[in-house]
C-alpha atoms as a PDB file:
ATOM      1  CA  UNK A   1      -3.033 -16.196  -5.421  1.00  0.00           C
ATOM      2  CA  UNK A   2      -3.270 -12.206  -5.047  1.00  0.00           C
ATOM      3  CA  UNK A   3      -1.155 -11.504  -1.660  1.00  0.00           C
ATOM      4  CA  UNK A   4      -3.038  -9.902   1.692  1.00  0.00           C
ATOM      5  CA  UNK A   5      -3.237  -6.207   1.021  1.00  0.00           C
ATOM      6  CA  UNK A   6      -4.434  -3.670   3.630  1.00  0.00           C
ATOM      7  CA  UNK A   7      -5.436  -0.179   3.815  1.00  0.00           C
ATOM      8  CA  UNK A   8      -2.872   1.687   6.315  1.00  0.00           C
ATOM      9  CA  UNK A   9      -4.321   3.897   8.874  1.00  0.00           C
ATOM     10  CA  UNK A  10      -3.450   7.706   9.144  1.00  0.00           C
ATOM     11  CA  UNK A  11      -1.061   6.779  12.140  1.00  0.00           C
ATOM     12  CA  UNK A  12       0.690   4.217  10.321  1.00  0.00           C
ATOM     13  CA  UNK A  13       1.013   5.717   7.318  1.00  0.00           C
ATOM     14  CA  UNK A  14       2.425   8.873   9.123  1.00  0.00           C
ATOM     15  CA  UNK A  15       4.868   6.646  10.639  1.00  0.00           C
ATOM     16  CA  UNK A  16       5.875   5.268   7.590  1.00  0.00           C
ATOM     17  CA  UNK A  17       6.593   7.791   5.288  1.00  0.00           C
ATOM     18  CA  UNK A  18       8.525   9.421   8.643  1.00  0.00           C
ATOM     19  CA  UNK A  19      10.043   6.436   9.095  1.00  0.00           C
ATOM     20  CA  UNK A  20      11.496   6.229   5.139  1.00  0.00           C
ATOM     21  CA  UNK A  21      11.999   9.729   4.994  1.00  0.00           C
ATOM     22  CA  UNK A  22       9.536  10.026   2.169  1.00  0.00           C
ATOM     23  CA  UNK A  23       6.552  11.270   0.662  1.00  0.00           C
ATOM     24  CA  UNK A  24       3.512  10.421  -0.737  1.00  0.00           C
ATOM     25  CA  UNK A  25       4.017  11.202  -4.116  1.00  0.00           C
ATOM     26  CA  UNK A  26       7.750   8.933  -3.958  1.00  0.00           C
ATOM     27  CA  UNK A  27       5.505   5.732  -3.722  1.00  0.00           C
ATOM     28  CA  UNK A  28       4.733   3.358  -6.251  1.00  0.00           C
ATOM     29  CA  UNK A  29       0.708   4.163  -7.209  1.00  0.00           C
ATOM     30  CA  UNK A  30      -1.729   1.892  -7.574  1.00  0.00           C
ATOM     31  CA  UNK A  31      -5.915   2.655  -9.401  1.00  0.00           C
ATOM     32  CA  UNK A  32      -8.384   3.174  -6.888  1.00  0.00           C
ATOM     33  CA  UNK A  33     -10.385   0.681  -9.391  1.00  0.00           C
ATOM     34  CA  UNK A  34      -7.554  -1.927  -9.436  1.00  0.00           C
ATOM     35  CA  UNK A  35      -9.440  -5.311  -8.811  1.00  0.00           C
ATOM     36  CA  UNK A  36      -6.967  -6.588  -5.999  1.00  0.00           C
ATOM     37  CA  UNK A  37      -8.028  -3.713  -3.609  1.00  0.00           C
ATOM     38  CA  UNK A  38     -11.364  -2.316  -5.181  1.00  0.00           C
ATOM     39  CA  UNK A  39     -13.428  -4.553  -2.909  1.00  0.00           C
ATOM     40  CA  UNK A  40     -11.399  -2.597   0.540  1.00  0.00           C
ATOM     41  CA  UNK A  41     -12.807   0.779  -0.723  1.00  0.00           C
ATOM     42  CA  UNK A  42      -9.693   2.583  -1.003  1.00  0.00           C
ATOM     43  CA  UNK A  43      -9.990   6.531  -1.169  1.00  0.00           C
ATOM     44  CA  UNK A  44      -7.776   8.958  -3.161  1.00  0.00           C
ATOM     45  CA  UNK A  45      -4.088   9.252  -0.699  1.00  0.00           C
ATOM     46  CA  UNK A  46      -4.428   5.901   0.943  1.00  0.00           C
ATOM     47  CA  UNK A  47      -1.716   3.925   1.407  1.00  0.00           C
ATOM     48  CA  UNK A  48      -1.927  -0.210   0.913  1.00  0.00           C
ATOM     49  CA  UNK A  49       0.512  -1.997   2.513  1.00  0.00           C
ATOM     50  CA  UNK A  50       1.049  -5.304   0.163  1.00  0.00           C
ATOM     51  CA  UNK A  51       2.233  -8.568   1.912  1.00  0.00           C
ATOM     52  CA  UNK A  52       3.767 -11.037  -0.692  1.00  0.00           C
ATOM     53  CA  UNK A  53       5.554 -14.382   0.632  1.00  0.00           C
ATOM     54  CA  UNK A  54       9.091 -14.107  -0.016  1.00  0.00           C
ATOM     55  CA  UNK A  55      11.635 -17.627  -0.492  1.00  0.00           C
ATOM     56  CA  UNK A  56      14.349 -15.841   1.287  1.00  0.00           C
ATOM     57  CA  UNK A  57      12.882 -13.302   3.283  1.00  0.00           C
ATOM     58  CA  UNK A  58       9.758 -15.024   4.291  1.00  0.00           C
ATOM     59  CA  UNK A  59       7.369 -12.516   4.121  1.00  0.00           C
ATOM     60  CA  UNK A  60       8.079  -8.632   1.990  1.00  0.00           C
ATOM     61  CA  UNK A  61       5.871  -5.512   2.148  1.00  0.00           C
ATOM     62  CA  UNK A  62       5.460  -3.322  -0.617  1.00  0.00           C
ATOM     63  CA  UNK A  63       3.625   0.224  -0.158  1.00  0.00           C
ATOM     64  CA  UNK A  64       1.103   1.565  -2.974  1.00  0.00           C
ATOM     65  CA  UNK A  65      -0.275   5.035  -2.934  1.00  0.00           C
ATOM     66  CA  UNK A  66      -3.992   4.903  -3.757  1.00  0.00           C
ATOM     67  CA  UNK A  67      -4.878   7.439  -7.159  1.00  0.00           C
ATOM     68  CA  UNK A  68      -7.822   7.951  -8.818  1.00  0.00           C
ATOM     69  CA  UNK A  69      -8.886   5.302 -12.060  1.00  0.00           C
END
């Protein structure tokens, strides 16, 4: 039941916070030790890019800064 999560690459993550005009620190955070992403490794500044089915939309993405827990 936990939605497809995946660890951005430098390009893309570039892109996106380009793209939105953004930062890093603007995002939403998420714990380096939360147990949806712990077992992708994430490092301190990555970005996750959540994919959650949507009624409506079909398919949402939600971004999640990685910080340290």
């Amino acid at each position: 039941m936990v939605p497809r999560q995946e660890i951005l690459s430098e390009d893309k993550k570039n892109e996106l916070l380009k793209r939105y005009k953004i930062t890093l620190r603007q995002l939403p955070r998420i714990l380096t030790t939360d147990p949806a992403i712990v077992d992708k490794n994430p490092q301190v500044g990555d970005v996750i890019k959540i994919t959650r089915k949507s009624p409506t939309a079909g398919e949402m993405f939600y971004y999640r800064v990685a910080i340290k827990g």
